[in-house]
PDB file of N, CA and C in Angstrom:
ATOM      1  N   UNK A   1     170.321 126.475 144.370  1.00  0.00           N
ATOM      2  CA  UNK A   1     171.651 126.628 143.806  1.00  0.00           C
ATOM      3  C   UNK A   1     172.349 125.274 143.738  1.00  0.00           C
ATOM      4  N   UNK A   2     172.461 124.378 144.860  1.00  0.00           N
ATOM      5  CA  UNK A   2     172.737 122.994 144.998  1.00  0.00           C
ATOM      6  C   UNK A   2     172.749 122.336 143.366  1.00  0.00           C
ATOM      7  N   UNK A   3     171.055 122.321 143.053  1.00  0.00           N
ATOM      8  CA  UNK A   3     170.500 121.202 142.282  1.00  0.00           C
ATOM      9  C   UNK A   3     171.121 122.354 140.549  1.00  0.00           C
ATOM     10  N   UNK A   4     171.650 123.484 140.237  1.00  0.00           N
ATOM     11  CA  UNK A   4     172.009 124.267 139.637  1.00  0.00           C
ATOM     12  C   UNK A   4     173.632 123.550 139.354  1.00  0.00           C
ATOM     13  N   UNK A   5     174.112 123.358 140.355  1.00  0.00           N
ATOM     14  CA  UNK A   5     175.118 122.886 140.420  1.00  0.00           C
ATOM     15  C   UNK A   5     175.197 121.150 139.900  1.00  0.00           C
ATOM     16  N   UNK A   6     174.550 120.396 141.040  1.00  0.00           N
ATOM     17  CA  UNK A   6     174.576 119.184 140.894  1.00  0.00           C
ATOM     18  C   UNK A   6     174.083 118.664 139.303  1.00  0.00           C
ATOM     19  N   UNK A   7     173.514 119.239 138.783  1.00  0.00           N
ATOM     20  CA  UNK A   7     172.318 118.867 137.355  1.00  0.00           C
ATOM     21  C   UNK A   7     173.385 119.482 136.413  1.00  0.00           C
ATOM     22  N   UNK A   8     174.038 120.209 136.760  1.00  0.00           N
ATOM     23  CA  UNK A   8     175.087 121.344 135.083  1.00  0.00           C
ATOM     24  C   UNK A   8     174.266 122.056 134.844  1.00  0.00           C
ATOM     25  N   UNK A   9     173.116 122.657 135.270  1.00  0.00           N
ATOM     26  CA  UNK A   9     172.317 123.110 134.292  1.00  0.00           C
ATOM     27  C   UNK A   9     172.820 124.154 133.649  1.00  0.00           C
ATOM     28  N   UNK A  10     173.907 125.165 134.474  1.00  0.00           N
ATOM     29  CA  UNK A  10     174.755 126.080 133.251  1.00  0.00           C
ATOM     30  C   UNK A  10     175.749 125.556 131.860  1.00  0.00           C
ATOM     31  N   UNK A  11     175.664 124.354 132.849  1.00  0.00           N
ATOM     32  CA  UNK A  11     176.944 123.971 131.642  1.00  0.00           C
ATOM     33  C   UNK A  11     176.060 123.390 130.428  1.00  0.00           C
ATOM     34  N   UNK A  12     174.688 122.887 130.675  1.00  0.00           N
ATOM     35  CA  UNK A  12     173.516 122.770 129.755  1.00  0.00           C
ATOM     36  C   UNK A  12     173.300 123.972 128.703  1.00  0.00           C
ATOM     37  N   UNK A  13     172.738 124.934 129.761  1.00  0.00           N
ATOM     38  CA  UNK A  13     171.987 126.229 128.783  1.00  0.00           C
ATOM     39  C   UNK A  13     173.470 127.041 128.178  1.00  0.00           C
ATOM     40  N   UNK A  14     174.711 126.682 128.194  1.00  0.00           N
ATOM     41  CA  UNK A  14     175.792 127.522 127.227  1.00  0.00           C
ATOM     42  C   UNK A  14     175.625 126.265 126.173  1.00  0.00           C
ATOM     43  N   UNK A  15     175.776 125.151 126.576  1.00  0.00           N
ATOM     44  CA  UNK A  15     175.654 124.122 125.108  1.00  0.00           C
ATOM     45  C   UNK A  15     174.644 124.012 124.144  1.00  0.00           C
ATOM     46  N   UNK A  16     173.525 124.267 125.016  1.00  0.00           N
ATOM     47  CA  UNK A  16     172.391 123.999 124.222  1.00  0.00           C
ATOM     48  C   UNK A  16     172.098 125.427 123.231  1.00  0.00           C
ATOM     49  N   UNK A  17     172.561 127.228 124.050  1.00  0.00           N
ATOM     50  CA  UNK A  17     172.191 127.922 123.811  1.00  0.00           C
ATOM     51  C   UNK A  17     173.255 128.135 122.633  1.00  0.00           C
ATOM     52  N   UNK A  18     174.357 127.823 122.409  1.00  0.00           N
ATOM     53  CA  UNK A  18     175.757 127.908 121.344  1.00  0.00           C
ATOM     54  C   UNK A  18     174.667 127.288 120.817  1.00  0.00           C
ATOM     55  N   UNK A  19     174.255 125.646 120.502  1.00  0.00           N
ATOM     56  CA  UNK A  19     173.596 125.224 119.518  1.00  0.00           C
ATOM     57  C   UNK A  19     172.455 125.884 118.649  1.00  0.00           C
ATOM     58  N   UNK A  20     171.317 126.182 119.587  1.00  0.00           N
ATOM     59  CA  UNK A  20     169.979 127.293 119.238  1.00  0.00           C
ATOM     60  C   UNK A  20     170.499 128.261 118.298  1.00  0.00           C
ATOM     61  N   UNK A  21     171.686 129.015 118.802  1.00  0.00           N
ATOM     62  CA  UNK A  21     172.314 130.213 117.923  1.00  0.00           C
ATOM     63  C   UNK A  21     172.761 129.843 116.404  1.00  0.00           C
ATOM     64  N   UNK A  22     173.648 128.589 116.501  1.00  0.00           N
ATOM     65  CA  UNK A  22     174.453 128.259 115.271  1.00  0.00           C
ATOM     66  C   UNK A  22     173.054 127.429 114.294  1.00  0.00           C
ATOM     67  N   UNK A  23     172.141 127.232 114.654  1.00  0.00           N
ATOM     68  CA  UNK A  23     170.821 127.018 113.821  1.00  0.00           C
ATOM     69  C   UNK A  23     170.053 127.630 113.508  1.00  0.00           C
ATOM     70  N   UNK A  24     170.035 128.779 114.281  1.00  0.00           N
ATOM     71  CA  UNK A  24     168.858 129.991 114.017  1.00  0.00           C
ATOM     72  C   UNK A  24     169.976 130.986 112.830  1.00  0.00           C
ATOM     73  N   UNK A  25     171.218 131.217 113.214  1.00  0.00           N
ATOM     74  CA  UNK A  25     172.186 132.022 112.402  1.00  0.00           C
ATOM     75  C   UNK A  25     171.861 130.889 110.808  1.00  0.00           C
ATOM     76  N   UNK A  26     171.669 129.829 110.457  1.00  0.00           N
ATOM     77  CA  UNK A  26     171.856 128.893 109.764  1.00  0.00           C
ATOM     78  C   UNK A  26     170.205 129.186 108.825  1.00  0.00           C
ATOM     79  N   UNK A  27     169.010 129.473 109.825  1.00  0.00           N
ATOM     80  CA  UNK A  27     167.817 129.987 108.956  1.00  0.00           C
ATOM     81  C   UNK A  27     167.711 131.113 109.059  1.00  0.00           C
ATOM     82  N   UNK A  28     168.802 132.099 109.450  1.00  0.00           N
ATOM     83  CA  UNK A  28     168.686 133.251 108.497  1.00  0.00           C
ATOM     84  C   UNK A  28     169.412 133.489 107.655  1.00  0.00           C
ATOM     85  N   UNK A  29     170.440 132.647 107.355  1.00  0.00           N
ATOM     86  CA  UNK A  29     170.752 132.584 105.836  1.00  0.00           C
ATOM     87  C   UNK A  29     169.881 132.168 104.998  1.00  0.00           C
ATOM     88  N   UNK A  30     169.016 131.277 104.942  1.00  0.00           N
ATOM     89  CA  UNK A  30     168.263 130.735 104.420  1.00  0.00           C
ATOM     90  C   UNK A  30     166.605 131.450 103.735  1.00  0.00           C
ATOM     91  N   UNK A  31     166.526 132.528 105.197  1.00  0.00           N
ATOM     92  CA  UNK A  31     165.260 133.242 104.994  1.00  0.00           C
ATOM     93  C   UNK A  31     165.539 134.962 104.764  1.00  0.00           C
ATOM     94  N   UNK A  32     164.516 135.357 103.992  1.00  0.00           N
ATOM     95  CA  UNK A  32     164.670 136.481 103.613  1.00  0.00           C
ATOM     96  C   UNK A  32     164.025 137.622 104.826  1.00  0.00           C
ATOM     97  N   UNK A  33     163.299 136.353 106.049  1.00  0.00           N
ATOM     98  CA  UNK A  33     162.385 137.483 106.945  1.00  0.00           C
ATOM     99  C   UNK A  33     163.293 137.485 108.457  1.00  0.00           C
ATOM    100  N   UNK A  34     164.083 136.589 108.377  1.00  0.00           N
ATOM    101  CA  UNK A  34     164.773 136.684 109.657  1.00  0.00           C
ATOM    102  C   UNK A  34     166.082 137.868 109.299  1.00  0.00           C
ATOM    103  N   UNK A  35     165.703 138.447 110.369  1.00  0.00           N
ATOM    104  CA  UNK A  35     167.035 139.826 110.267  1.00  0.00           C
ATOM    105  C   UNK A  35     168.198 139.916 111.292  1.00  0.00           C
ATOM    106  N   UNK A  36     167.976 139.124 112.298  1.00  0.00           N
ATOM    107  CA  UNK A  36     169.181 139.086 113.072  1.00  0.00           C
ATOM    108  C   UNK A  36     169.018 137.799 114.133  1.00  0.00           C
ATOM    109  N   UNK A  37     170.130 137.490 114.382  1.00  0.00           N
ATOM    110  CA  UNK A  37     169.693 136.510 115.889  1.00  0.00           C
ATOM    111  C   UNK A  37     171.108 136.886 116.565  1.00  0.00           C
ATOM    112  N   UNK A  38     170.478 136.397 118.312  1.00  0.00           N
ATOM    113  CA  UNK A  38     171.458 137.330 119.290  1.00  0.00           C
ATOM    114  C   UNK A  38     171.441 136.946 120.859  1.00  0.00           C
ATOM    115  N   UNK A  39     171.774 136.149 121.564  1.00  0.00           N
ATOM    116  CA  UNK A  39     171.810 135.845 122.255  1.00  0.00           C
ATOM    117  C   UNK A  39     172.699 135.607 123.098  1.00  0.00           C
ATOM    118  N   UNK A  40     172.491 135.102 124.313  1.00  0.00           N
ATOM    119  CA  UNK A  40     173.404 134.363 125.145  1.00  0.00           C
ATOM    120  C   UNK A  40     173.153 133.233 126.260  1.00  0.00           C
ATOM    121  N   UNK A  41     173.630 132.298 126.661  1.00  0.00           N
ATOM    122  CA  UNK A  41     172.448 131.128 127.318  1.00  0.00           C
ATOM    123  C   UNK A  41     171.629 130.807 126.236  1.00  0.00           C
ATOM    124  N   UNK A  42     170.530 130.684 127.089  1.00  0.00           N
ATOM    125  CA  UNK A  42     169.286 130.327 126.909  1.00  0.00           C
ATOM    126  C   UNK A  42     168.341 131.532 125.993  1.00  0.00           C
ATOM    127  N   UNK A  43     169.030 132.724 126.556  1.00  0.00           N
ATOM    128  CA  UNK A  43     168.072 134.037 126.583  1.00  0.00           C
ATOM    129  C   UNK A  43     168.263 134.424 124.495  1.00  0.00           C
ATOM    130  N   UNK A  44     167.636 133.875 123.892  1.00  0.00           N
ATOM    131  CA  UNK A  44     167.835 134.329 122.568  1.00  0.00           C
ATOM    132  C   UNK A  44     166.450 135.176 121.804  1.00  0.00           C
ATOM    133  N   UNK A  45     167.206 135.948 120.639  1.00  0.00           N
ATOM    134  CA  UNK A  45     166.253 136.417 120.350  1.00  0.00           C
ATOM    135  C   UNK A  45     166.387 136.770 118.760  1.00  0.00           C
ATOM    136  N   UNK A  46     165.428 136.330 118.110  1.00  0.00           N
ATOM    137  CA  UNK A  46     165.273 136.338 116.097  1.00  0.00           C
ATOM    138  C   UNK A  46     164.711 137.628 116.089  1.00  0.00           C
ATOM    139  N   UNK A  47     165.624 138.844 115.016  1.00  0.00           N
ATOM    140  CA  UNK A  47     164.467 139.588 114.892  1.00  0.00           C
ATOM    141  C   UNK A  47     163.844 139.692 113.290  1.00  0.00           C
ATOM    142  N   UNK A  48     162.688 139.574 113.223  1.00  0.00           N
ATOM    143  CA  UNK A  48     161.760 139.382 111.970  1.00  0.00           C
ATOM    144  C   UNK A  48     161.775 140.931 111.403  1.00  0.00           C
ATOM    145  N   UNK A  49     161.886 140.934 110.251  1.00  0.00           N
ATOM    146  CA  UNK A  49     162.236 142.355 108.995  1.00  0.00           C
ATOM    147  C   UNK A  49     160.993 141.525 108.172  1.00  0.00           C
ATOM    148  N   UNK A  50     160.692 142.926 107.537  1.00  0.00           N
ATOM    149  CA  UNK A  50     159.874 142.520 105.923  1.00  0.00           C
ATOM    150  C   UNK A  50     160.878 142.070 105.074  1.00  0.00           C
ATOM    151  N   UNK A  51     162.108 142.476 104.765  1.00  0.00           N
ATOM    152  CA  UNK A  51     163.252 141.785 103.952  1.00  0.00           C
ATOM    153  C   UNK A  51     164.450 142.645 104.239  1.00  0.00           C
ATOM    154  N   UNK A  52     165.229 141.381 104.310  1.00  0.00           N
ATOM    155  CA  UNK A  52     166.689 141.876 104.677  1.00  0.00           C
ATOM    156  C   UNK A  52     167.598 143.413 104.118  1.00  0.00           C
ATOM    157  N   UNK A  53     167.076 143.720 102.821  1.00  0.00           N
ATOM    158  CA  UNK A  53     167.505 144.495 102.006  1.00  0.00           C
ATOM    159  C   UNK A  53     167.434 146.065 103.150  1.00  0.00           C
ATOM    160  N   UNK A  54     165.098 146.231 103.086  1.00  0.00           N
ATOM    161  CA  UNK A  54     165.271 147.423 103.860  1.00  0.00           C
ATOM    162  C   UNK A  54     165.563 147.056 105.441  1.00  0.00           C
ATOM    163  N   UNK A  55     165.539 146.069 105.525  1.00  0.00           N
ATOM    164  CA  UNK A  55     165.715 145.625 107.334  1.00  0.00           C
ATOM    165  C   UNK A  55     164.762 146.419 107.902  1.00  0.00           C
ATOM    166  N   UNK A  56     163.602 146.622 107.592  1.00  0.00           N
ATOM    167  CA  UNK A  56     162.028 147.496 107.943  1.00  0.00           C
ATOM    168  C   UNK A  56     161.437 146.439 108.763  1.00  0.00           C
ATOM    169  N   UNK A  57     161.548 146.404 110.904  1.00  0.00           N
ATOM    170  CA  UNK A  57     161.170 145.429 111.381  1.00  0.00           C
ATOM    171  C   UNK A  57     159.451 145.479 110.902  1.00  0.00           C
ATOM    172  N   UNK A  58     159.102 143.683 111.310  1.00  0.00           N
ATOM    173  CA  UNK A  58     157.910 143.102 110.833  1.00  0.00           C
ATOM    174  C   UNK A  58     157.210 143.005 112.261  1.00  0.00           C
ATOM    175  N   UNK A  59     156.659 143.526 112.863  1.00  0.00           N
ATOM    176  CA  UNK A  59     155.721 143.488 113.698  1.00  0.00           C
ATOM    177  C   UNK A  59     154.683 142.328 113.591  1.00  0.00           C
ATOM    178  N   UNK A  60     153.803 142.343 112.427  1.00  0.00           N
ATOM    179  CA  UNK A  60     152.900 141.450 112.446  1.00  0.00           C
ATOM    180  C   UNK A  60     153.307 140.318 112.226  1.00  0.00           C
ATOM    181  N   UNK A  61     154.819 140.052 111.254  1.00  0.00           N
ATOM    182  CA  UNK A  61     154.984 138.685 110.717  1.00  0.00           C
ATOM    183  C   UNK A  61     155.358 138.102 111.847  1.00  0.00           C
ATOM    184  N   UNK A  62     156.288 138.939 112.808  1.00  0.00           N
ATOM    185  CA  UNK A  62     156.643 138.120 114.124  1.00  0.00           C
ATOM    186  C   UNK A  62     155.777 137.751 115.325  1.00  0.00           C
ATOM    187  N   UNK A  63     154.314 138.649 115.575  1.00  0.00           N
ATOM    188  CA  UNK A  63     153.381 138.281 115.809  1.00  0.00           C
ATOM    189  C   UNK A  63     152.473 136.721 115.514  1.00  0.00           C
ATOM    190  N   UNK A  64     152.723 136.394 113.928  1.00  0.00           N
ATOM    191  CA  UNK A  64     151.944 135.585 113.151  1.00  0.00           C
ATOM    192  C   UNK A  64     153.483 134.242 113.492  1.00  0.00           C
ATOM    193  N   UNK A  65     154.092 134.535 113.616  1.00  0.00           N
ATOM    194  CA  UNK A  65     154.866 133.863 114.300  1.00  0.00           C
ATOM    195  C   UNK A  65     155.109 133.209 115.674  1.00  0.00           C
ATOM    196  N   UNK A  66     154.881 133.849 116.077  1.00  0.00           N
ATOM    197  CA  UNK A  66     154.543 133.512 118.075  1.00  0.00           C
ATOM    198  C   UNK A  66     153.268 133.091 118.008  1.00  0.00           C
ATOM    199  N   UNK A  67     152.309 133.204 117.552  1.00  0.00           N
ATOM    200  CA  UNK A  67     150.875 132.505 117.208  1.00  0.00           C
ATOM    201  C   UNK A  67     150.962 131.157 116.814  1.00  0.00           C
ATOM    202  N   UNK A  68     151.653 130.990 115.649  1.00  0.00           N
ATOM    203  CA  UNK A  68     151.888 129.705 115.111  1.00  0.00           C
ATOM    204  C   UNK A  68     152.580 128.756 115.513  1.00  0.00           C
ATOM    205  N   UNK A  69     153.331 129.095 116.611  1.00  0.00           N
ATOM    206  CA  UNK A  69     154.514 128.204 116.833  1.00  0.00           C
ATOM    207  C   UNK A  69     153.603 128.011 118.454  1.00  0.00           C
ATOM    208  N   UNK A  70     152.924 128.838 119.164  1.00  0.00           N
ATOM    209  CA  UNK A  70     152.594 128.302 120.391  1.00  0.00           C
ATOM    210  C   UNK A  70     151.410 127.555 119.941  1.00  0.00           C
ATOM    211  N   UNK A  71     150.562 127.709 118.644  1.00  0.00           N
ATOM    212  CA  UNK A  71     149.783 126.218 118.141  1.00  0.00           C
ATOM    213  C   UNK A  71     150.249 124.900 118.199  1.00  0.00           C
ATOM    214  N   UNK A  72     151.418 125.093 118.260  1.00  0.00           N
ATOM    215  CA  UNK A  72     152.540 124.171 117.710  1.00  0.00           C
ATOM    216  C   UNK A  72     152.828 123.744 118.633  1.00  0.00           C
ATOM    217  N   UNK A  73     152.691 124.176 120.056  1.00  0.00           N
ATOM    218  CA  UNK A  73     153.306 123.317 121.020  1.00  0.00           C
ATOM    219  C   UNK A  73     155.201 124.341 121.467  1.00  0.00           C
ATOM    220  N   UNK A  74     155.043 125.300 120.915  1.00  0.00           N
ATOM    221  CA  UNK A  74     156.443 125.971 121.345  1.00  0.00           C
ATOM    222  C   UNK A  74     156.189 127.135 121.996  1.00  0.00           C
ATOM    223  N   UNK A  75     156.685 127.227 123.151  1.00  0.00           N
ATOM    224  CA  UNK A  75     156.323 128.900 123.791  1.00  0.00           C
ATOM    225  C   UNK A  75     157.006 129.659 123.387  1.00  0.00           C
ATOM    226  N   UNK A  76     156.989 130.762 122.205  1.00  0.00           N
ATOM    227  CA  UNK A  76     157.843 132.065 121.836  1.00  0.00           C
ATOM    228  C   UNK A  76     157.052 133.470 122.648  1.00  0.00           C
ATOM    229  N   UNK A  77     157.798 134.692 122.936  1.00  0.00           N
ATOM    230  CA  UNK A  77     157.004 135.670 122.631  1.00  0.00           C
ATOM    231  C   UNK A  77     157.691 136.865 122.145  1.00  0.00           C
ATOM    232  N   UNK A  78     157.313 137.798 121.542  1.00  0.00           N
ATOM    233  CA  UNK A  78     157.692 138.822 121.478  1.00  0.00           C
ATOM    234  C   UNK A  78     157.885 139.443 121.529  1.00  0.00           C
ATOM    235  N   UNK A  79     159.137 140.474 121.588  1.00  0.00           N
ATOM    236  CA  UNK A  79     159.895 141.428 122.756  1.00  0.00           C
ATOM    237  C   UNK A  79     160.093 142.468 121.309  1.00  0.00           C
ATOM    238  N   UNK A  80     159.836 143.923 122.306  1.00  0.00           N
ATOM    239  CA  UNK A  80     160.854 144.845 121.154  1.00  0.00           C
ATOM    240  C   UNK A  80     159.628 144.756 120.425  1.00  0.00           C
ATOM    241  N   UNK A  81     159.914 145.205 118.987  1.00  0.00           N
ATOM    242  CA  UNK A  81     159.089 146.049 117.664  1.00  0.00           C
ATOM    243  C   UNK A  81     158.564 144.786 117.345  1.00  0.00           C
ATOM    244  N   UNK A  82     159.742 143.386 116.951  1.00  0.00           N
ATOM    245  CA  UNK A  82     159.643 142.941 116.315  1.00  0.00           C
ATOM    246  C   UNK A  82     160.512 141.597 116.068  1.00  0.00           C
ATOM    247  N   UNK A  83     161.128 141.506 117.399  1.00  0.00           N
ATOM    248  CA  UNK A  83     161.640 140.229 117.979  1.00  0.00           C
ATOM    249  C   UNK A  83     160.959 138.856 118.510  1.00  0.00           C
ATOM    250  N   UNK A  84     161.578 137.735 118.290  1.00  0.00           N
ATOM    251  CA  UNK A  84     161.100 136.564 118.701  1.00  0.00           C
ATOM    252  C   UNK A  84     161.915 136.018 119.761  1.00  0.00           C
ATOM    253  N   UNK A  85     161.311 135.803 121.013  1.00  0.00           N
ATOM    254  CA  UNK A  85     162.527 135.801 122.323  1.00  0.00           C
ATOM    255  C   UNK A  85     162.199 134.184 122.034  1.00  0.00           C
ATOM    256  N   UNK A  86     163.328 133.412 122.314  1.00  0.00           N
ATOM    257  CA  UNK A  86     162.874 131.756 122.579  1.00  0.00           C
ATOM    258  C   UNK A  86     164.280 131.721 123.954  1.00  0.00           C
ATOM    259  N   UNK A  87     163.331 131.641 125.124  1.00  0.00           N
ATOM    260  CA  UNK A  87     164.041 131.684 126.408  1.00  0.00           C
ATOM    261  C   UNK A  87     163.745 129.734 127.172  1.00  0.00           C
ATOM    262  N   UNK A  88     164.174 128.806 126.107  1.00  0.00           N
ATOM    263  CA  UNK A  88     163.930 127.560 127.287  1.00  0.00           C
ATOM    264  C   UNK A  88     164.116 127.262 128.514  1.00  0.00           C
ATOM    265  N   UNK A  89     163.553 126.262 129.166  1.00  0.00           N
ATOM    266  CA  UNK A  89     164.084 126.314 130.547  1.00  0.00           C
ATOM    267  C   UNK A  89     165.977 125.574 130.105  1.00  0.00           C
ATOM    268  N   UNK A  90     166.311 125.486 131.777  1.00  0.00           N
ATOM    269  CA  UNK A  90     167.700 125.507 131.869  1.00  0.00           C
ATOM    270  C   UNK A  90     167.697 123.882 131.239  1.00  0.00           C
ATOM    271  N   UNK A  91     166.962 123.070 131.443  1.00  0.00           N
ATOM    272  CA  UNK A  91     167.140 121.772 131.637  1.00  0.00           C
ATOM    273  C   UNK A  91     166.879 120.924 130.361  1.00  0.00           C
ATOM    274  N   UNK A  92     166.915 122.029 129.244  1.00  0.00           N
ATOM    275  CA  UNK A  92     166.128 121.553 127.948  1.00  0.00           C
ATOM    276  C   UNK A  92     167.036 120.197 127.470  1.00  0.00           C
ATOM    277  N   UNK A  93     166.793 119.510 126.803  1.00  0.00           N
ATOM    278  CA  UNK A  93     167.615 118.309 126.694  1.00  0.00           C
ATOM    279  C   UNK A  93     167.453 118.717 124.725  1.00  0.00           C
ATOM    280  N   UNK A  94     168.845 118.005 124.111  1.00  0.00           N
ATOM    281  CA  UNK A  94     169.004 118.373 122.520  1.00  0.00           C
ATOM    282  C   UNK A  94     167.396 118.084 121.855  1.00  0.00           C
ATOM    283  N   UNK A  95     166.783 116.842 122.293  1.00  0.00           N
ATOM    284  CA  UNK A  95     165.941 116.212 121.645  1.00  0.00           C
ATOM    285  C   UNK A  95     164.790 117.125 121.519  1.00  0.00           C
ATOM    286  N   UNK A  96     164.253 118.202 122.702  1.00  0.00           N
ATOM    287  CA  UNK A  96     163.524 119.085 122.695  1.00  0.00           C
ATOM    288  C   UNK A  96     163.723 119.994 122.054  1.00  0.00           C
ATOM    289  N   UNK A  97     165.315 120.796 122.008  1.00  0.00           N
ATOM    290  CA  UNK A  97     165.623 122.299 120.981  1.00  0.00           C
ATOM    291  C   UNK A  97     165.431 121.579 119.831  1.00  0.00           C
ATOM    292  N   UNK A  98     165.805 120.188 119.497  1.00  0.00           N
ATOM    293  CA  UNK A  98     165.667 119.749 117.603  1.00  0.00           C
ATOM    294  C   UNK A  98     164.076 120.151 117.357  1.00  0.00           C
ATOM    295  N   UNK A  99     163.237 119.501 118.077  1.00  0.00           N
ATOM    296  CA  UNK A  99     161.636 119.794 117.914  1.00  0.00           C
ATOM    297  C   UNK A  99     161.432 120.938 117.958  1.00  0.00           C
ATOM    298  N   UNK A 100     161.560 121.841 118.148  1.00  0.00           N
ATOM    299  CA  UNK A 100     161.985 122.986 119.050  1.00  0.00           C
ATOM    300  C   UNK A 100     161.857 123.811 117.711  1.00  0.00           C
ATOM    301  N   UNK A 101     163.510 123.865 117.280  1.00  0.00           N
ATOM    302  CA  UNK A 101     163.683 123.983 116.407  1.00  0.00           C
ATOM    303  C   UNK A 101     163.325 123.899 114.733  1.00  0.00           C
ATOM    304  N   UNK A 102     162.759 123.200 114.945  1.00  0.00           N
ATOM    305  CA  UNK A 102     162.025 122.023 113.424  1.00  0.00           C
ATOM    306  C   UNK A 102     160.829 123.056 113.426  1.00  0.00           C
ATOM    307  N   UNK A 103     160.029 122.901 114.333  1.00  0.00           N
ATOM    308  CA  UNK A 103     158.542 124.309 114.283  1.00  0.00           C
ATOM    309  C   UNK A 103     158.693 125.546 114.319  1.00  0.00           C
ATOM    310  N   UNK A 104     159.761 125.824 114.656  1.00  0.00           N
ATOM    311  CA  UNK A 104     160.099 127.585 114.456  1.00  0.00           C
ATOM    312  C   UNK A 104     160.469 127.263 113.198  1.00  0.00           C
ATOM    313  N   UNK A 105     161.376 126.674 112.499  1.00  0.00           N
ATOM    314  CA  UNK A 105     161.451 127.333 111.154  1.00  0.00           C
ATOM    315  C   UNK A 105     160.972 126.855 110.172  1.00  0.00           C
ATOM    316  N   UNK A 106     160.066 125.693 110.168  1.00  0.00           N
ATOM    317  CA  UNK A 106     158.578 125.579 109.968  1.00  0.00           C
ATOM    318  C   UNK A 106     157.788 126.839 109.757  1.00  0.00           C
ATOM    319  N   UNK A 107     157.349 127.593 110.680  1.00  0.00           N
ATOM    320  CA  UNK A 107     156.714 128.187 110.880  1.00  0.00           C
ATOM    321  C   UNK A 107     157.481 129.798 110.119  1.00  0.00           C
ATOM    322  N   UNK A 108     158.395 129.886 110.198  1.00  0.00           N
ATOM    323  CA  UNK A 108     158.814 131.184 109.727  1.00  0.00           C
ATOM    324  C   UNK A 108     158.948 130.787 108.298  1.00  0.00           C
ATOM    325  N   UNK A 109     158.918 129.952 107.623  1.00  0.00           N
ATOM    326  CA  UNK A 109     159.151 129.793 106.382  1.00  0.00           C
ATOM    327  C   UNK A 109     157.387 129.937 105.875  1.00  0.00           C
ATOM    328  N   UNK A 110     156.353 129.271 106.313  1.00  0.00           N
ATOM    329  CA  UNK A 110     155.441 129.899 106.291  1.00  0.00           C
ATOM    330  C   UNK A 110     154.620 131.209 106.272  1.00  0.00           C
ATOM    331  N   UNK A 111     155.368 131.673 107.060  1.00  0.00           N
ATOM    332  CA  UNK A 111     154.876 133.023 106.915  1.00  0.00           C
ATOM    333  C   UNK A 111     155.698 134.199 106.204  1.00  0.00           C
ATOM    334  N   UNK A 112     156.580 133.476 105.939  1.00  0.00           N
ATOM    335  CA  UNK A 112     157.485 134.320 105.073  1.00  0.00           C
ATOM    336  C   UNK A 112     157.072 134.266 103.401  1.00  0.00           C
ATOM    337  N   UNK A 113     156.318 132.720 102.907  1.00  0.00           N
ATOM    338  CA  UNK A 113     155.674 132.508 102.298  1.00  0.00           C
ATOM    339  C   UNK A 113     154.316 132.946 102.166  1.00  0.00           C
ATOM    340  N   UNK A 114     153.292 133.463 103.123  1.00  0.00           N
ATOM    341  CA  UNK A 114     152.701 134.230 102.958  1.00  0.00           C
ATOM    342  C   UNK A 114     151.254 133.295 103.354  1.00  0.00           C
ATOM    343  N   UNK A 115     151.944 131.490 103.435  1.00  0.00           N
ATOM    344  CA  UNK A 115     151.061 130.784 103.758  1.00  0.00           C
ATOM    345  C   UNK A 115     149.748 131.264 104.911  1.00  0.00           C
TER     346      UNK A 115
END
């Protein structure tokens, strides 16, 4: 609890996790397969649809997703039907969520493409 204290690490995972949110909310405007994002902290979670219209969750695409991105060097997994949990540690520093970041939606644009 000390080193919780001494480090910020809460005052970390609300900054970093506000950020994660306002970028992931930012590629699902962008994408037709991301259907919601929802979090708090650290603890977030994308959920993958075949398309926004029927909002019919995607099981496999979010599967083919957590595959691709832990190729990648990012640990996702998937929670629920059809969710993508991205839970970092407390101590993540910006430079890691940008990378972070950059291969998840990398990767969901890929498979949303069909690549």
């Amino acid at each position: 609890i000390d080193i919780i204290k001494e480090e910020r690490l809460l005052e970390n995972a609300t900054k970093q996790g506000t950020y994660i949110l306002k970028r992931l909310e930012e590629l699902k405007e962008e994408s037709e397969i991301v259907g919601d994002v929802r979090g708090k902290g650290l603890m977030i979670g994308m959920e993958i649809v075949e398309d926004k219209e029927s909002k019919k969750m995607a099981s496999e695409k979010a599967s083919e997703i957590m595959k691709r991105s832990w190729k990648r060097g990012v640990a996702v997994i998937t929670c629920g039907v059809s969710t993508i949990r991205i839970a970092p540690p407390l101590n993540i520093t910006r430079e890691l969520v940008d990378s972070a970041l950059e291969i998840i939606t990398d990767v969901v644009k890929e498979v949303e493409k069909g690549q």
